[in-house]
C-alpha atoms as a PDB file:
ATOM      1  CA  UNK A   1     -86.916 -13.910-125.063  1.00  0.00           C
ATOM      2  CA  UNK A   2     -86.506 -16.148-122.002  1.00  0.00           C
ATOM      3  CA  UNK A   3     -85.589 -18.774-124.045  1.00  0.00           C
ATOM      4  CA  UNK A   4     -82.847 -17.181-126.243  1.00  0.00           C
ATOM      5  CA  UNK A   5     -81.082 -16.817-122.663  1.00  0.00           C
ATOM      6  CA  UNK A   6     -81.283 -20.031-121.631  1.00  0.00           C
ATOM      7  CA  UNK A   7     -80.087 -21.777-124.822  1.00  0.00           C
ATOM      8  CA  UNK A   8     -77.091 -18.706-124.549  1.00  0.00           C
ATOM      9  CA  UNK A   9     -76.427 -19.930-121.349  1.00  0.00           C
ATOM     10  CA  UNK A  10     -75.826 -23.878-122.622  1.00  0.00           C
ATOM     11  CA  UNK A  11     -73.686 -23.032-125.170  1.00  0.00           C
ATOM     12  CA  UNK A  12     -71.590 -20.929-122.897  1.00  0.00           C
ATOM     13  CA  UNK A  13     -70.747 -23.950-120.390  1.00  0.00           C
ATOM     14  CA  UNK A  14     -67.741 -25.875-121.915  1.00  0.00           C
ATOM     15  CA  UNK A  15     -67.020 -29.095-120.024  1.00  0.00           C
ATOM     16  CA  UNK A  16     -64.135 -30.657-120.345  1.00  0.00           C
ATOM     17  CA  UNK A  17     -64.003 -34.643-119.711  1.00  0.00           C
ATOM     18  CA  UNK A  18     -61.684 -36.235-116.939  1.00  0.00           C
ATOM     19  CA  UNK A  19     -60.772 -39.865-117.822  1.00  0.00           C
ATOM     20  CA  UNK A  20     -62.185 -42.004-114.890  1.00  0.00           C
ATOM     21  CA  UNK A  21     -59.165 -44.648-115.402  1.00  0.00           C
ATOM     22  CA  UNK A  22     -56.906 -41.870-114.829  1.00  0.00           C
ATOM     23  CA  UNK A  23     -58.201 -40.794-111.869  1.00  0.00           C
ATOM     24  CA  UNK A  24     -58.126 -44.579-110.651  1.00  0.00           C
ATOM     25  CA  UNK A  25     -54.832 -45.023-111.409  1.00  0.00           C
ATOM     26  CA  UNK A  26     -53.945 -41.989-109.874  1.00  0.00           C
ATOM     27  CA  UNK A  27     -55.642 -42.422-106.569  1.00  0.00           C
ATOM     28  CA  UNK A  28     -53.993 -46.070-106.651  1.00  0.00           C
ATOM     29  CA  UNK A  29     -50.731 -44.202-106.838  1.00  0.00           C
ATOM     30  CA  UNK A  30     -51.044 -41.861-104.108  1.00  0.00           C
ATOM     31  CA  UNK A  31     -52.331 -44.819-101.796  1.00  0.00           C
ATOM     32  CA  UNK A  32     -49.682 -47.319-102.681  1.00  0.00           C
ATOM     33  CA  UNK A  33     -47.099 -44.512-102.120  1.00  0.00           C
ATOM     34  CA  UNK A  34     -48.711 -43.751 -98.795  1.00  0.00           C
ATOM     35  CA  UNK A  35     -48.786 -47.230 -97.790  1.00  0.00           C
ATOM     36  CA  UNK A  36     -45.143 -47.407 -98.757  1.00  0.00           C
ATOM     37  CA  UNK A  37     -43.858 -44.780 -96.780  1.00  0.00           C
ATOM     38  CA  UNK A  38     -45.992 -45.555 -93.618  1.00  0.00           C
ATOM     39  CA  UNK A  39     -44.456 -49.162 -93.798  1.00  0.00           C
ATOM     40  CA  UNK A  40     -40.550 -47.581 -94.127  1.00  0.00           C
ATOM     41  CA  UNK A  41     -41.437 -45.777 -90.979  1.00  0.00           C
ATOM     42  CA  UNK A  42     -42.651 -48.551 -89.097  1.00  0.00           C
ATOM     43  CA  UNK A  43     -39.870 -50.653 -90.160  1.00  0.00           C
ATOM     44  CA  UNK A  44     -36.928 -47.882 -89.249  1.00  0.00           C
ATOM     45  CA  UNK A  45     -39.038 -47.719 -85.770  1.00  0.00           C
ATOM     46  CA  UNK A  46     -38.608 -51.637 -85.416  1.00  0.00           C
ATOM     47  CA  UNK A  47     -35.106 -51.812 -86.369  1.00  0.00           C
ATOM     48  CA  UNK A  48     -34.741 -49.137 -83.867  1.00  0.00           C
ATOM     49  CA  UNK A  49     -36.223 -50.841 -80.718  1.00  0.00           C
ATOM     50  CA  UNK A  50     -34.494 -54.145 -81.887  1.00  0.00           C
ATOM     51  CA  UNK A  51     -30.702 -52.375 -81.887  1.00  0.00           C
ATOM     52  CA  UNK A  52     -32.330 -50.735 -78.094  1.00  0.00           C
ATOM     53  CA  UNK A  53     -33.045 -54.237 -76.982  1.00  0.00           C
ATOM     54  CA  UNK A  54     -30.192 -55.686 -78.164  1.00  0.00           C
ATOM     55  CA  UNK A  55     -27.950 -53.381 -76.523  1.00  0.00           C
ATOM     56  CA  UNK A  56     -29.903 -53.907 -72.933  1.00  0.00           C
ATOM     57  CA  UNK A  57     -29.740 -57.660 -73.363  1.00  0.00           C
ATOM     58  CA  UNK A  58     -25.773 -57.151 -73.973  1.00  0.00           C
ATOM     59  CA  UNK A  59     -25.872 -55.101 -71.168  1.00  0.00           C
ATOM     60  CA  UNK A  60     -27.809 -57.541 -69.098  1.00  0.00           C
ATOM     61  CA  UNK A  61     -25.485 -60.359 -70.148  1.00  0.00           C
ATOM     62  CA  UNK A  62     -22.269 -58.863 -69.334  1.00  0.00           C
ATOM     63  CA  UNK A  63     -23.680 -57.619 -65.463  1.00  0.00           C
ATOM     64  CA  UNK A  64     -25.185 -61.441 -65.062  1.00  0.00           C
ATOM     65  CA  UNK A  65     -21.620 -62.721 -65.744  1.00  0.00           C
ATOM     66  CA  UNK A  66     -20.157 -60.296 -63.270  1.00  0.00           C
ATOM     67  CA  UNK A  67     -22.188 -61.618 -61.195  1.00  0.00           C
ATOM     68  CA  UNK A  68     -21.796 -65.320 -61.460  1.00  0.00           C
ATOM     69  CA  UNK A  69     -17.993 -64.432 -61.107  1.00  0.00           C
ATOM     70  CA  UNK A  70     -18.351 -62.639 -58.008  1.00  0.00           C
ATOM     71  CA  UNK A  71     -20.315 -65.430 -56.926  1.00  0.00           C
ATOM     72  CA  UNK A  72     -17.897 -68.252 -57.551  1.00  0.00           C
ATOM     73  CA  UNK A  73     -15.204 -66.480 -56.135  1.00  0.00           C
ATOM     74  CA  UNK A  74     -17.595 -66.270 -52.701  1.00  0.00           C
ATOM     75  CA  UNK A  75     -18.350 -69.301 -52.396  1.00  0.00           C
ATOM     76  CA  UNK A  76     -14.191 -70.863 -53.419  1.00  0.00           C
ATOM     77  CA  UNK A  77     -13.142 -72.571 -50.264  1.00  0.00           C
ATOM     78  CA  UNK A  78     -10.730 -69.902 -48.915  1.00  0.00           C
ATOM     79  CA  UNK A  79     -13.490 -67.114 -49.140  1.00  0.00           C
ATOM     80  CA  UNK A  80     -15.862 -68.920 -46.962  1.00  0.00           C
ATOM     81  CA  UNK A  81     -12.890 -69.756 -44.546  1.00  0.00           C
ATOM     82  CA  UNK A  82     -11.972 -65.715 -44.276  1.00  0.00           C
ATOM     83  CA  UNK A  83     -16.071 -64.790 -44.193  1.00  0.00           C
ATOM     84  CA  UNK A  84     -15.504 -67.917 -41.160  1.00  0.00           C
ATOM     85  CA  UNK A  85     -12.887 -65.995 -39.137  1.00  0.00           C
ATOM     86  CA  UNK A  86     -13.894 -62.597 -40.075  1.00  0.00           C
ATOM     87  CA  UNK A  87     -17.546 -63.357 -38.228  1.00  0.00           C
ATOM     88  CA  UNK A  88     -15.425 -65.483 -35.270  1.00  0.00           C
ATOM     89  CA  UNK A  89     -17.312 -68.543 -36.242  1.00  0.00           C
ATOM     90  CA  UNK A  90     -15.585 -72.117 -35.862  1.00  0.00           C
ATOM     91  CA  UNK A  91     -17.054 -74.225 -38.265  1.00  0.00           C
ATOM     92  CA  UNK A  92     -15.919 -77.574 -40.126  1.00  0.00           C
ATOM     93  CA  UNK A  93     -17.196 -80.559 -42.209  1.00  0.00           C
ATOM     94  CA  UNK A  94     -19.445 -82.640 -40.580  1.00  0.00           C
ATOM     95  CA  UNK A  95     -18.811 -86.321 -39.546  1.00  0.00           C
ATOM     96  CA  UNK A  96     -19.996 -89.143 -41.419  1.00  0.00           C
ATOM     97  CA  UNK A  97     -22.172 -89.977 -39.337  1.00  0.00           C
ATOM     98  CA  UNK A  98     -23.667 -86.425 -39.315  1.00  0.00           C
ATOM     99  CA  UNK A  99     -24.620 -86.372 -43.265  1.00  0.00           C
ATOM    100  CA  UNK A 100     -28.216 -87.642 -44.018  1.00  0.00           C
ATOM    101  CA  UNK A 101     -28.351 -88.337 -47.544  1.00  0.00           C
ATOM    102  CA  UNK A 102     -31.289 -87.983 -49.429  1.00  0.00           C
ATOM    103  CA  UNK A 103     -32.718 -90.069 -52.333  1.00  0.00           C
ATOM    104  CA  UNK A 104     -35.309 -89.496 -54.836  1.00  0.00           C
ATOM    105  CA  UNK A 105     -38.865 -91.700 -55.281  1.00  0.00           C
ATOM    106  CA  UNK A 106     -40.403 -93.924 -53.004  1.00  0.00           C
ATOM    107  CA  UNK A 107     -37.261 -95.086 -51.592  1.00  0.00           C
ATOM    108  CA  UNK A 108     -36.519 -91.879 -49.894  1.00  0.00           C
ATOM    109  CA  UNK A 109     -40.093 -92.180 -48.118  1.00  0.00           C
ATOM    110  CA  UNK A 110     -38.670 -95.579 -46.805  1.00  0.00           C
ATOM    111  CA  UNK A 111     -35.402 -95.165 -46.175  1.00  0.00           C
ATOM    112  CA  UNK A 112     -36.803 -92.129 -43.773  1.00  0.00           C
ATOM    113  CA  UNK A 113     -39.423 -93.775 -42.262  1.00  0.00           C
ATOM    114  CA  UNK A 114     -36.472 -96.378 -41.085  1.00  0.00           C
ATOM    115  CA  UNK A 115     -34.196 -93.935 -40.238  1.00  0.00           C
ATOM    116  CA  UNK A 116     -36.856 -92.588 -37.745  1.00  0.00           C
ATOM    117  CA  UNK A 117     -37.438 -95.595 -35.857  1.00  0.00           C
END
């Protein structure tokens, strides 16, 4: 009788095949898809950071112009003359005789070591 049961028991099981390609294909889908979106995120992130540092280089750009302006206009000829007077000092160009000039290469190292003597 045992075996009436088992052989009952064989013919109850109904499998049903799954394609292997399908599943293949399938699981080539989902990881192409995920690969997909992961790389639209990472590019939207990029582009994000890249309009950030663009704006903080414009930024940068426009305060480092200020800032060469304000420096021009210090150093114009009648600024240092009020910064002059406004800190009582009495300055002026030195004489001709008072302006060492300096010269590049081995002729400087001469032309010093004959000035000194």
């Amino acid at each position: 009788m045992k075996k009436r049961q088992i052989t009952r028991s064989r013919k109850a099981q109904v499998r049903i095949p799954f394609p292997v390609v399908l599943a293949n294909i399938l699981v080539f889908v989902a990881v192409f898809g995920l690969s997909y979106v992961w790389l639209c995120a990472r590019c939207d992130t990029l582009g994000q950071d890249i309009k950030r540092l663009e704006t903080v280089q414009r930024n940068t750009r426009r305060l480092l112009i200020n800032e060469q302006d304000r420096w021009s206009s210090k150093l114009s000829p009648s600024s240092l003359d009020r910064a002059l007077k406004r800190h009582n000092l009495a300055m002026r160009l030195p004489d001709e005789q008072q302006i060492v000039r300096v010269r590049n290469g081995a002729n400087a190292t001469a032309t010093a070591l004959a000035y000194n003597k």
